[in-house]
N, C-alpha and C. Protein backbone atom coordinates (compact mmCIF):
# COMPACT_ATOMS: atom_id res chain seq x y z
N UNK A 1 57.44 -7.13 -119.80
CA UNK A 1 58.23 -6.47 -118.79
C UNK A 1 57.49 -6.50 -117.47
N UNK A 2 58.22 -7.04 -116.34
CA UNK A 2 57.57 -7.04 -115.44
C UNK A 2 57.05 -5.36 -114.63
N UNK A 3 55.80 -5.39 -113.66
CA UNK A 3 55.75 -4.05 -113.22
C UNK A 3 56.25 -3.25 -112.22
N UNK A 4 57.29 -3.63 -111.76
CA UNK A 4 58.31 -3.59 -110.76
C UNK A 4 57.31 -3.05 -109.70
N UNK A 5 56.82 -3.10 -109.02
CA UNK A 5 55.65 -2.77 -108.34
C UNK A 5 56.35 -1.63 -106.65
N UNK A 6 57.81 -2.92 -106.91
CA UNK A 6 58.42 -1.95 -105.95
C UNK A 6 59.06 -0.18 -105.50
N UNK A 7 58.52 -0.01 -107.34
CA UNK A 7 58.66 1.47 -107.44
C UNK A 7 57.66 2.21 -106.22
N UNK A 8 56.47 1.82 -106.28
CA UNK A 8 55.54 2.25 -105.93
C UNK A 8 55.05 2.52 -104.27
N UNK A 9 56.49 1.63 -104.06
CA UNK A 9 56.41 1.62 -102.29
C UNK A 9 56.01 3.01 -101.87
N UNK A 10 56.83 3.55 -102.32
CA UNK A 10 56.97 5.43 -101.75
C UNK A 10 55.83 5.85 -102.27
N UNK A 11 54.62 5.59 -102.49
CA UNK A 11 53.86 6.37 -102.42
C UNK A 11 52.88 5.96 -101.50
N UNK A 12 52.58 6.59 -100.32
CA UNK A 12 51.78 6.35 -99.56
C UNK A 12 50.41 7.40 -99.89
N UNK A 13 49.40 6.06 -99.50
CA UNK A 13 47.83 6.90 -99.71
C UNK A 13 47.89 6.44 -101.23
N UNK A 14 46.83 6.95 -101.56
CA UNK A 14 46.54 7.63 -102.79
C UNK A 14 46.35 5.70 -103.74
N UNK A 15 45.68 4.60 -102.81
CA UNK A 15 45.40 3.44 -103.23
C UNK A 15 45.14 3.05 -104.41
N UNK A 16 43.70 4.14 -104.57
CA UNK A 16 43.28 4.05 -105.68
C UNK A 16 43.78 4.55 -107.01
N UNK A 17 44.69 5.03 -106.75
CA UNK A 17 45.21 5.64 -108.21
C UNK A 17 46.72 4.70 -108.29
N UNK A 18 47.34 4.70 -107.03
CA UNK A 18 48.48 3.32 -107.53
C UNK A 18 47.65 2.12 -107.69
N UNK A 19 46.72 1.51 -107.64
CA UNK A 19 46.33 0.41 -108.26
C UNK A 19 45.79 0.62 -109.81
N UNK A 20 45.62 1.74 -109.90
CA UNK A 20 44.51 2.05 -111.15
C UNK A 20 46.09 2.18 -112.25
N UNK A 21 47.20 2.71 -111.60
CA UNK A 21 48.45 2.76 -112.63
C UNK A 21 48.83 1.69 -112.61
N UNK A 22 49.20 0.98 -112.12
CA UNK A 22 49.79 -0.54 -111.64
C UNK A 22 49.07 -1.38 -112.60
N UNK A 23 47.08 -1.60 -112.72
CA UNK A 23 46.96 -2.22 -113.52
C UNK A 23 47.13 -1.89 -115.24
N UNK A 24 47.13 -0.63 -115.14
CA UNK A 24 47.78 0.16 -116.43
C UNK A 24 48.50 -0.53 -117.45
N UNK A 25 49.82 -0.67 -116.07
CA UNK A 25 51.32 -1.24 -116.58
C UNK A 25 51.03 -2.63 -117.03
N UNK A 26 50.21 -3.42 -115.86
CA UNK A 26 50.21 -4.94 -116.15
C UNK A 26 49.77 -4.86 -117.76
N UNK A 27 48.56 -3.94 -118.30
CA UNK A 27 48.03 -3.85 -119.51
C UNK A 27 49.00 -3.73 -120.27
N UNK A 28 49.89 -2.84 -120.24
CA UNK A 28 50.38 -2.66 -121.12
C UNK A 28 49.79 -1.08 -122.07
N UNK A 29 48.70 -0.68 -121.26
CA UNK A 29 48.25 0.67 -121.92
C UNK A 29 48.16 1.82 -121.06
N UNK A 30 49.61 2.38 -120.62
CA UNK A 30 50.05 3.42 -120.59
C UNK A 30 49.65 4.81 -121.31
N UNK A 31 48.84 5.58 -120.63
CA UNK A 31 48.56 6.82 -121.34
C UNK A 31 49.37 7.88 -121.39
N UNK A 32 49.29 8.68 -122.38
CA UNK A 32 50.21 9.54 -122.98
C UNK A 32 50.70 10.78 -121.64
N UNK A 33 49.32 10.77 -120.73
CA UNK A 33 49.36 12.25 -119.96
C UNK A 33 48.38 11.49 -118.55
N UNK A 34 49.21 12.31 -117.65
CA UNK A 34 48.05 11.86 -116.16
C UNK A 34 48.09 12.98 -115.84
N UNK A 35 46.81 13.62 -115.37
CA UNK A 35 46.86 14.74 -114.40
C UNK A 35 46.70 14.42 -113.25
N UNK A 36 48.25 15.35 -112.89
CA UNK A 36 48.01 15.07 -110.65
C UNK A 36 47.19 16.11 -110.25
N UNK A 37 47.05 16.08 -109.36
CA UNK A 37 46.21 17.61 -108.56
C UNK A 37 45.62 16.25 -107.65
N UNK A 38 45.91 17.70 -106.07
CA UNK A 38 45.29 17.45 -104.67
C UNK A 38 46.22 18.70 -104.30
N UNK A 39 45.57 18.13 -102.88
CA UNK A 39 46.24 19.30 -101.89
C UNK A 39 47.94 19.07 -101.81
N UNK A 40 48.66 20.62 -101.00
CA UNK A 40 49.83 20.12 -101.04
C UNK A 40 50.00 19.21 -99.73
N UNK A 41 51.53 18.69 -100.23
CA UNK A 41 51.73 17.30 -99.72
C UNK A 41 50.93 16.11 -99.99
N UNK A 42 50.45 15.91 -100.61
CA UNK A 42 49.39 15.32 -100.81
C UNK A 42 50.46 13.82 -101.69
N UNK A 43 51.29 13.92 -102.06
CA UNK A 43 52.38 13.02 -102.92
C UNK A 43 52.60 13.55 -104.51
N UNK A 44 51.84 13.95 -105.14
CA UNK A 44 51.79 14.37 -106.17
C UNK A 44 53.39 14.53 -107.02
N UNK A 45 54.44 14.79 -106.29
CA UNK A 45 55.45 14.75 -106.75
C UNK A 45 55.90 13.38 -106.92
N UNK A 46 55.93 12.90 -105.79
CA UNK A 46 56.54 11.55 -105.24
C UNK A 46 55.87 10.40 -107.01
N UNK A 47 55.12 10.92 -106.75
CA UNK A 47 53.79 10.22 -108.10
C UNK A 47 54.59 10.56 -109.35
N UNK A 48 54.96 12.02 -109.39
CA UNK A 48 55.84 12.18 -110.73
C UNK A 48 56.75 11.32 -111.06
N UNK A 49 57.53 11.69 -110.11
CA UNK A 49 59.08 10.87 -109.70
C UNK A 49 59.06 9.45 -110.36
N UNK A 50 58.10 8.95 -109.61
CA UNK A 50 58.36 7.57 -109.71
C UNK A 50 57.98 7.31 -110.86
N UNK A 51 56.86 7.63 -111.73
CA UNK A 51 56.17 7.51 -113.23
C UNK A 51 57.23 7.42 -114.03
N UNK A 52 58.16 8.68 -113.76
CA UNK A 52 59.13 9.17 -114.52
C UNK A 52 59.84 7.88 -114.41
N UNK A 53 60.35 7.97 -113.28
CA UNK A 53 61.38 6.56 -113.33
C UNK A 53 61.38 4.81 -113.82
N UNK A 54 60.12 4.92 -113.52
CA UNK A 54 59.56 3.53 -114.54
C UNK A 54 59.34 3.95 -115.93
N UNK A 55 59.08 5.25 -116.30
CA UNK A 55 58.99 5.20 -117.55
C UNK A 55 60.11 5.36 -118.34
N UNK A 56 61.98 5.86 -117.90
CA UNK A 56 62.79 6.05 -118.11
C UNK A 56 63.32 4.75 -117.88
N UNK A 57 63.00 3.69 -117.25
CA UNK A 57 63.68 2.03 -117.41
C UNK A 57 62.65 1.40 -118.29
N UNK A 58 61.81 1.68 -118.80
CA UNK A 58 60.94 1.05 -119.56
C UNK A 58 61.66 1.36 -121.38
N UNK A 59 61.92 2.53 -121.11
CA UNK A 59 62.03 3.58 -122.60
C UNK A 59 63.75 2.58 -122.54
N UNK A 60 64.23 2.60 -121.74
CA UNK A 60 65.83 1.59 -121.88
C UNK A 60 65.68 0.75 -121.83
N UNK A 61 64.70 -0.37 -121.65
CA UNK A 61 64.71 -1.77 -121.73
C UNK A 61 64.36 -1.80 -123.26
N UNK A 62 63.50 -1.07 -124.07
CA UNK A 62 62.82 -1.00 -125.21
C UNK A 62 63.86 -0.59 -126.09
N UNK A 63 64.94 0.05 -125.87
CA UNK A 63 66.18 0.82 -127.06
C UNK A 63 67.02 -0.43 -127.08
N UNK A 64 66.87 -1.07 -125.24
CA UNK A 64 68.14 -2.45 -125.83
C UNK A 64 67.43 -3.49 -126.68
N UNK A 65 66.30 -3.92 -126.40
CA UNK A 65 65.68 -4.60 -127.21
C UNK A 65 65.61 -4.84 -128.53
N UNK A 66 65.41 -3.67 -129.22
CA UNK A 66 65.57 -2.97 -130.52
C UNK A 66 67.01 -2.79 -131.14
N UNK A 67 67.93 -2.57 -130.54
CA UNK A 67 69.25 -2.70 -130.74
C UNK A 67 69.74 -3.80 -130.95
């Protein structure tokens, strides 16, 4: 599955941790739990959001597959 990378636009800053998830995905070893924490505004949501959302087209590419 590719890593749609374009999820990731919206998160500004925070380099090192969208590259450190990004190569994650390329792996293929996705961990069970990430802890966010920083200051507010800091993106931390934006970070949820989007996790969530790649991980909710990931979890549906995998049910059609299987189906």
């Amino acid at each position: 599955m590719a890593d749609k990378t374009g999820l990731w636009d919206a998160i500004y800053g925070n380099d090192h941790l969208k590259q450190t998830i990004i190569t994650d995905i390329r792996r293929k070893r996705l961990s069970h739990a990430y802890i966010i924490e920083g200051p507010e505004e800091s993106g931390k949501l934006t970070f949820a959001r989007t996790m969530a959302a790649y991980m909710a087209d990931t979890a549906a590419n995998i049910r059609k597959i299987m189906s």
